[in-house]
Protein backbone atom coordinates (compact mmCIF):
# COMPACT_ATOMS: atom_id res chain seq x y z
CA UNK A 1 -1.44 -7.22 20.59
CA UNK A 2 -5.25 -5.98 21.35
CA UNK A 3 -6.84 -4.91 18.55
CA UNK A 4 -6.38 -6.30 14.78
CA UNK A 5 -7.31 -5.00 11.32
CA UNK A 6 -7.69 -7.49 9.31
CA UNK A 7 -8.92 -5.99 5.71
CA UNK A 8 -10.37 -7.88 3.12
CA UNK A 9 -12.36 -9.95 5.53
CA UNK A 10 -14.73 -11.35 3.16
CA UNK A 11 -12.29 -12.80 0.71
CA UNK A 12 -11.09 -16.36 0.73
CA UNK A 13 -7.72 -15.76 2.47
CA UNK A 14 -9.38 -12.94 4.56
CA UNK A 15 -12.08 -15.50 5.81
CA UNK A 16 -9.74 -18.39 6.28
CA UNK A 17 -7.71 -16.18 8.47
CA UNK A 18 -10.46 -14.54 10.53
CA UNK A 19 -10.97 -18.73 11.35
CA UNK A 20 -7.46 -19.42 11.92
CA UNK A 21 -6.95 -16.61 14.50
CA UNK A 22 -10.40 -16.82 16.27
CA UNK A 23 -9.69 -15.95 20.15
CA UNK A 24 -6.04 -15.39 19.12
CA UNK A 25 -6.26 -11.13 19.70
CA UNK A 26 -8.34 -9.11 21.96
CA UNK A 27 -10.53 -8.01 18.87
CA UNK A 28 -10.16 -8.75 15.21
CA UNK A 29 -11.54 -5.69 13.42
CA UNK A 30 -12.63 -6.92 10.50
CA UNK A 31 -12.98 -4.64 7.16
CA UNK A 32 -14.26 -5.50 3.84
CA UNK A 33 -16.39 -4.04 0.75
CA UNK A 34 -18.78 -6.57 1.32
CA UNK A 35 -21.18 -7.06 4.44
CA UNK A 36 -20.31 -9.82 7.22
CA UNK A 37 -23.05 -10.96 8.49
CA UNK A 38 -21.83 -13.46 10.93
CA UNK A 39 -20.23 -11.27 13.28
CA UNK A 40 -18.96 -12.88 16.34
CA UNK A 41 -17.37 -12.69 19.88
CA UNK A 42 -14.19 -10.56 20.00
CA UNK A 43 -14.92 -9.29 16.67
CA UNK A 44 -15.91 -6.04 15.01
CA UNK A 45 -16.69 -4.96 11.22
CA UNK A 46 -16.27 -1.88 9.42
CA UNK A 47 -17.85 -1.69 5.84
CA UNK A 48 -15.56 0.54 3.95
CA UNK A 49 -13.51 0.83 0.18
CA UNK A 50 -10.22 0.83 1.05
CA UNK A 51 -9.86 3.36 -2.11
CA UNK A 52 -11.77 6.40 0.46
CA UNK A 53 -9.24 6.90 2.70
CA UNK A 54 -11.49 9.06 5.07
CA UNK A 55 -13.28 4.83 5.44
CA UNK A 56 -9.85 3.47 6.48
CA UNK A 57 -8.82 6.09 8.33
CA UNK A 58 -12.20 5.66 10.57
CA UNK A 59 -11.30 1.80 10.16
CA UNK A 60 -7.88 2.47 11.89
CA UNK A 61 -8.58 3.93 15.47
CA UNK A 62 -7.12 2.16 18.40
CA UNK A 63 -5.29 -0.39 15.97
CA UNK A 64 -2.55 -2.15 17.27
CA UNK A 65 -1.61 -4.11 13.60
CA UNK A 66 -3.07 -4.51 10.85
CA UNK A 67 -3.60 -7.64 8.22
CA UNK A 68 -4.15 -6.13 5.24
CA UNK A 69 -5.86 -8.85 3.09
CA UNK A 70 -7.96 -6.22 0.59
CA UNK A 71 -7.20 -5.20 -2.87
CA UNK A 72 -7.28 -6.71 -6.19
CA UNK A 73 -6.03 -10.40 -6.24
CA UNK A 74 -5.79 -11.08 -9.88
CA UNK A 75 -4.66 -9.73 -13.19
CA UNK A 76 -7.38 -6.94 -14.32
CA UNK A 77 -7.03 -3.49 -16.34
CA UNK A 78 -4.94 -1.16 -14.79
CA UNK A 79 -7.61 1.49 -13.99
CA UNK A 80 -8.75 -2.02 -11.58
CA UNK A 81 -5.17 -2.58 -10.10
CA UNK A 82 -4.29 1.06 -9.83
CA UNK A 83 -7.63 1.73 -7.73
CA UNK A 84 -7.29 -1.08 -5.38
CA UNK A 85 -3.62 -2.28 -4.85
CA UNK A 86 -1.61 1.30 -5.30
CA UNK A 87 -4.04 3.51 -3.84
CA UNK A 88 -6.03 1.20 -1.68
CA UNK A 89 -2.32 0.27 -0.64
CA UNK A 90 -0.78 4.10 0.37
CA UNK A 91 -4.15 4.66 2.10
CA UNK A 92 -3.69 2.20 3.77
CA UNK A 93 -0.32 2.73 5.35
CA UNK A 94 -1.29 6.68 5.44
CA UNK A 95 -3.83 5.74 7.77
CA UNK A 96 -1.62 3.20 9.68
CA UNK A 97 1.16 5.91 9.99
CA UNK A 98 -1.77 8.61 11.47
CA UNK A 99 -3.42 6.12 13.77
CA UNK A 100 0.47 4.78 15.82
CA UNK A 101 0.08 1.56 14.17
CA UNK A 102 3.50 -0.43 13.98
CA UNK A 103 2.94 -3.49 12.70
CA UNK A 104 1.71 -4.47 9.32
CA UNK A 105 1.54 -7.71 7.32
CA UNK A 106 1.32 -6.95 3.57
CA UNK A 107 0.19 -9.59 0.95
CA UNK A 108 2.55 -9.84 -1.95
CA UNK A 109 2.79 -12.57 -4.28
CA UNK A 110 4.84 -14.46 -6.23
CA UNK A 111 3.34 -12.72 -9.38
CA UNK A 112 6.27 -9.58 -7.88
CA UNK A 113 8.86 -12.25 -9.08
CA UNK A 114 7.09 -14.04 -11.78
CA UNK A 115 8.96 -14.04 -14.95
CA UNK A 116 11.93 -16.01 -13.42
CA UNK A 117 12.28 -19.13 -14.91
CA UNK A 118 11.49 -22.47 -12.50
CA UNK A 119 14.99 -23.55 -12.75
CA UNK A 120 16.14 -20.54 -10.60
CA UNK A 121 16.25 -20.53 -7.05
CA UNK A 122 14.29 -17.09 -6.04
CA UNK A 123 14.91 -15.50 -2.78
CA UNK A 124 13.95 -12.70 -0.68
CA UNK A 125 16.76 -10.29 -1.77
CA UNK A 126 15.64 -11.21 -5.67
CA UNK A 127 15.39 -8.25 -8.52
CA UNK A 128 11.35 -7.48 -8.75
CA UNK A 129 10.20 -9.41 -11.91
CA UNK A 130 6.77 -9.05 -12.48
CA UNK A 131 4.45 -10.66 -14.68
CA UNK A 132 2.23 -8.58 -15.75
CA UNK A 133 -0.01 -5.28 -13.81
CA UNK A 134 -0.83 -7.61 -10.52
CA UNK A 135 2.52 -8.49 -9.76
CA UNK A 136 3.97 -4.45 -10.59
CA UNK A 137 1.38 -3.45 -8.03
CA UNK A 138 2.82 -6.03 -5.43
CA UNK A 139 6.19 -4.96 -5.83
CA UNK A 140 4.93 -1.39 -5.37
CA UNK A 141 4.12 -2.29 -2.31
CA UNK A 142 7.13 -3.86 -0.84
CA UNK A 143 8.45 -0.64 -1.91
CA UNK A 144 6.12 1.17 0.45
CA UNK A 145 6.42 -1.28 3.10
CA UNK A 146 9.92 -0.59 3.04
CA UNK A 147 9.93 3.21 3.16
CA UNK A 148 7.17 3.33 5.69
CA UNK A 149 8.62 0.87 7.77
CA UNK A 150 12.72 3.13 7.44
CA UNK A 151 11.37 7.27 7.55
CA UNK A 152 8.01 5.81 10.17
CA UNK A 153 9.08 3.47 12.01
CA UNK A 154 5.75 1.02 10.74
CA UNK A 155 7.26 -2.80 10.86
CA UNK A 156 6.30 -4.79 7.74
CA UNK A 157 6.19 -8.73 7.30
CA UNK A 158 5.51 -8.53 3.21
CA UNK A 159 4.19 -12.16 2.05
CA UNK A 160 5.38 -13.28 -1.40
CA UNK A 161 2.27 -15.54 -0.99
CA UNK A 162 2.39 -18.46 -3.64
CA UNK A 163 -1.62 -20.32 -3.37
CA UNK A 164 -3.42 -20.28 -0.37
CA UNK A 165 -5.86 -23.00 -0.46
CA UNK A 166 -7.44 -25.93 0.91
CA UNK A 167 -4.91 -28.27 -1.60
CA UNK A 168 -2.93 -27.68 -4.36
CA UNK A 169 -4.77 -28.35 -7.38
CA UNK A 170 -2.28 -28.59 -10.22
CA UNK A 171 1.69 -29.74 -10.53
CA UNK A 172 2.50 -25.38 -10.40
CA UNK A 173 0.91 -25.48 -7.05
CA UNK A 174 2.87 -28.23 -5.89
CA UNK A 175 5.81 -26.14 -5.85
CA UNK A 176 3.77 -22.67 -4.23
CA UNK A 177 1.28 -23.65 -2.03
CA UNK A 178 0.45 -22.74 1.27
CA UNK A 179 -1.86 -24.11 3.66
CA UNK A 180 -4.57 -22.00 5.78
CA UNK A 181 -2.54 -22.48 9.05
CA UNK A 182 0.59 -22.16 7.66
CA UNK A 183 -0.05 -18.71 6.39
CA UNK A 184 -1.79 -17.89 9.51
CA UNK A 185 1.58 -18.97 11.55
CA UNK A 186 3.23 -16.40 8.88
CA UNK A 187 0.56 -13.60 9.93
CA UNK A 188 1.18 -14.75 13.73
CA UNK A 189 5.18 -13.81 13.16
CA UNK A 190 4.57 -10.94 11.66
CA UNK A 191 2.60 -9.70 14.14
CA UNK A 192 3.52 -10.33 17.54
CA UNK A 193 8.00 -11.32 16.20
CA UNK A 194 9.77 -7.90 18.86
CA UNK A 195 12.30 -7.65 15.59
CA UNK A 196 10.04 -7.05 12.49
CA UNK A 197 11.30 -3.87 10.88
CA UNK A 198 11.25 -4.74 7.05
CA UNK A 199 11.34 -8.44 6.14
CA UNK A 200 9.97 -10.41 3.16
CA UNK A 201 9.46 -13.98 3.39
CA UNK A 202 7.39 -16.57 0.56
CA UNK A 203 4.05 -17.27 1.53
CA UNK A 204 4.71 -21.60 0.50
CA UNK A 205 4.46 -24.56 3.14
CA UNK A 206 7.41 -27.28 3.27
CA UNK A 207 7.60 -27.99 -0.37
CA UNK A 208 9.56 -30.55 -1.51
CA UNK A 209 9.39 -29.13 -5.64
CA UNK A 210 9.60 -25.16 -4.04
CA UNK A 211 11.16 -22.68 -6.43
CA UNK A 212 12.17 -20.61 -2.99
CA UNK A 213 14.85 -20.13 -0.91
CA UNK A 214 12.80 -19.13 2.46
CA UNK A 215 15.78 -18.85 4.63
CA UNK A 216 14.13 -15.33 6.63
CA UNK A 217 10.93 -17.22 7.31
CA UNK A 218 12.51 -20.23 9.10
CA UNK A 219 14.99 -17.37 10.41
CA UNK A 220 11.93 -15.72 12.11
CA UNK A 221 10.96 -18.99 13.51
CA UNK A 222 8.83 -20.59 10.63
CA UNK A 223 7.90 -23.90 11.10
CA UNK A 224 5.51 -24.75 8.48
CA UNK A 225 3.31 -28.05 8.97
CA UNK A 226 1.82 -29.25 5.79
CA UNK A 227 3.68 -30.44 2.54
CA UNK A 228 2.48 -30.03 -1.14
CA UNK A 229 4.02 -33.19 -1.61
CA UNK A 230 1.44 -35.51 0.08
CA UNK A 231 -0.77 -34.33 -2.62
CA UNK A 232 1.45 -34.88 -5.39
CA UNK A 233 0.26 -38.52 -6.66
CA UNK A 234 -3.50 -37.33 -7.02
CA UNK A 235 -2.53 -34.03 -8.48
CA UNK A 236 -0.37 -35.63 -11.27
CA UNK A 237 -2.45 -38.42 -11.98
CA UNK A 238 -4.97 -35.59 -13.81
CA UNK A 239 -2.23 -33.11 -14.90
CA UNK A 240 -2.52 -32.25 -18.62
CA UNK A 241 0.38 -31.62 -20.11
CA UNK A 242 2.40 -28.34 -20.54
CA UNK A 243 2.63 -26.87 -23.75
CA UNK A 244 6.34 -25.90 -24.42
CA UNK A 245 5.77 -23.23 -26.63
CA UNK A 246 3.89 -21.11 -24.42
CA UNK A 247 6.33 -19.02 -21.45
CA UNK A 248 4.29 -19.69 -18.94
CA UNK A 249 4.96 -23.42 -18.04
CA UNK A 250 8.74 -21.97 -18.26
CA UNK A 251 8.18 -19.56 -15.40
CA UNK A 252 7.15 -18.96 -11.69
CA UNK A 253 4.05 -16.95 -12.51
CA UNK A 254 2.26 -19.46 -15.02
CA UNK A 255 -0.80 -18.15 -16.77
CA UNK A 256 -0.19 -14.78 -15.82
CA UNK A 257 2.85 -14.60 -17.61
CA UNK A 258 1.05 -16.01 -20.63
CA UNK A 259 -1.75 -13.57 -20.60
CA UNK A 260 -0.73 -10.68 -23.52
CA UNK A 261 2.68 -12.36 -23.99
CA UNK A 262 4.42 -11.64 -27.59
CA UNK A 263 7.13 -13.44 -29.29
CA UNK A 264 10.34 -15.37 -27.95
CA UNK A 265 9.77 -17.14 -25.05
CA UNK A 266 13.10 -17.91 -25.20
CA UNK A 267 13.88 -14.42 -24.31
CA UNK A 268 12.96 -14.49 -20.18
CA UNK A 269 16.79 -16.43 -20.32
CA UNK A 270 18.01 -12.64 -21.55
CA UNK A 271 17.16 -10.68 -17.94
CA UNK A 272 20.57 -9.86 -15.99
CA UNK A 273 20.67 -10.15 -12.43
């Protein structure tokens, strides 16, 4: 593959992945709302809003795939979420679909799947469960993923993506994070794998306490390298503890799940599936 979008360029994942696959394409188009500065060898950047889809569009000439990194990453108002992850989102693959791109990796999250409870084993198959505006928008687009990639042809790797970070931080991570080269082996798959049409996978590294059943990703050839577990010890040792009468300690998402909940939290044990 020649030529890379990778959107949201400036963010932390964005960065971290622009480091991860330095030298790995012939150029990694970079994209973001905010100016890079330190532009470098085999790289390009286009300033652009992924909301003005005449910007993207531009963005998208002579792309081979496309990591598409931009949009809003936490839970806001839906005017916020709307803007960014459902139109930023079709504008996106509009502009994929007009330029002959065929490969995209889209960032979902386990917020699509957040109000199951942590005693259930999720998969990639699951019943959408979100918890709250973020994770609706992320299942929205696994839905266009999906369509795009049956009536166009466009191949999608979607990324339930638990934490990306340096560490997990706290005993919820422990079970959901993902480390900066793991993800960026998940981006590799999803990019250059000759069988990609519509596949989800969880974004997680070998996690001993994971709430996932990752079967596709190890099916794709998923080998992750780093383990939540080795951190473990230090992250428990400063873990405050959970308050049972709130639903988020009960649940995959966490805080988003508590943020505007009312009543029963006994009532998540209700949802058929």
């Amino acid at each position: 593959m020649k030529t890379v979008l990778l959107t949201g360029a400036a963010g932390s994942i964005g960065s971290a992945l622009r480091r991860e696959l330095k030298g790995v394409y012939g150029e990694l188009r970079l994209a973001d709302i905010k100016a890079i500065n330190d532009v470098g060898p085999g790289e390009s950047f286009h300033r652009l809003d992924i909301a003005d889809a005449g910007a993207i569009n531009a963005a998208m000439k002579g792309v081979d795939g496309v990591i598409h990194m931009a949009g809003q990453s936490i839970e806001a108002d839906w005017d916020t979420v709307h803007r960014q992850n459902i139109v930023g989102l079709y504008n996106l693959y509009e502009a994929a679909r007009s330029a002959g791109v065929k490969r995209i990796i889209y960032p979902s999250s386990n917020h699509a799947v957040g109000f199951y409870p942590r005693n259930r084993r999720v998969g990639a198959r699951t019943v959408f469960r979100p918890d709250g505006r973020y994770g609706i928008s992320k299942a929205f687009g696994e839905l266009v993923a999906a369509m795009y990639a049956d009536k166009y042809g466009i191949g999608s790797l979607c990324i339930r993506i638990g934490n990306a970070n340096d560490k997990p931080i706290d005993k919820r991570r422990l079970s959901i994070w993902i480390s900066w080269r793991d993800l960026a082996q998940l981006v590799r798959i999803g990019l250059d794998h000759p069988e990609i049409h519509f596949e989800i996978v969880y974004g997680v590294s070998d996690n001993e306490r994971s709430w996932f059943d990752n079967a596709t990703a190890y099916q794709l050839g998923y080998r992750p390298q780093d383990r939540a577990e080795d951190y473990a010890v230090e992250v428990l040792a400063k873990e405050a503890p959970e308050d049972p009468d709130k639903v988020g300690p009960r649940v995959i998402g966490g805080a988003f799940a508590d943020e505007e909940y009312v009543g029963d939290p006994d009532r998540i044990e209700k949802f058929r599936y």
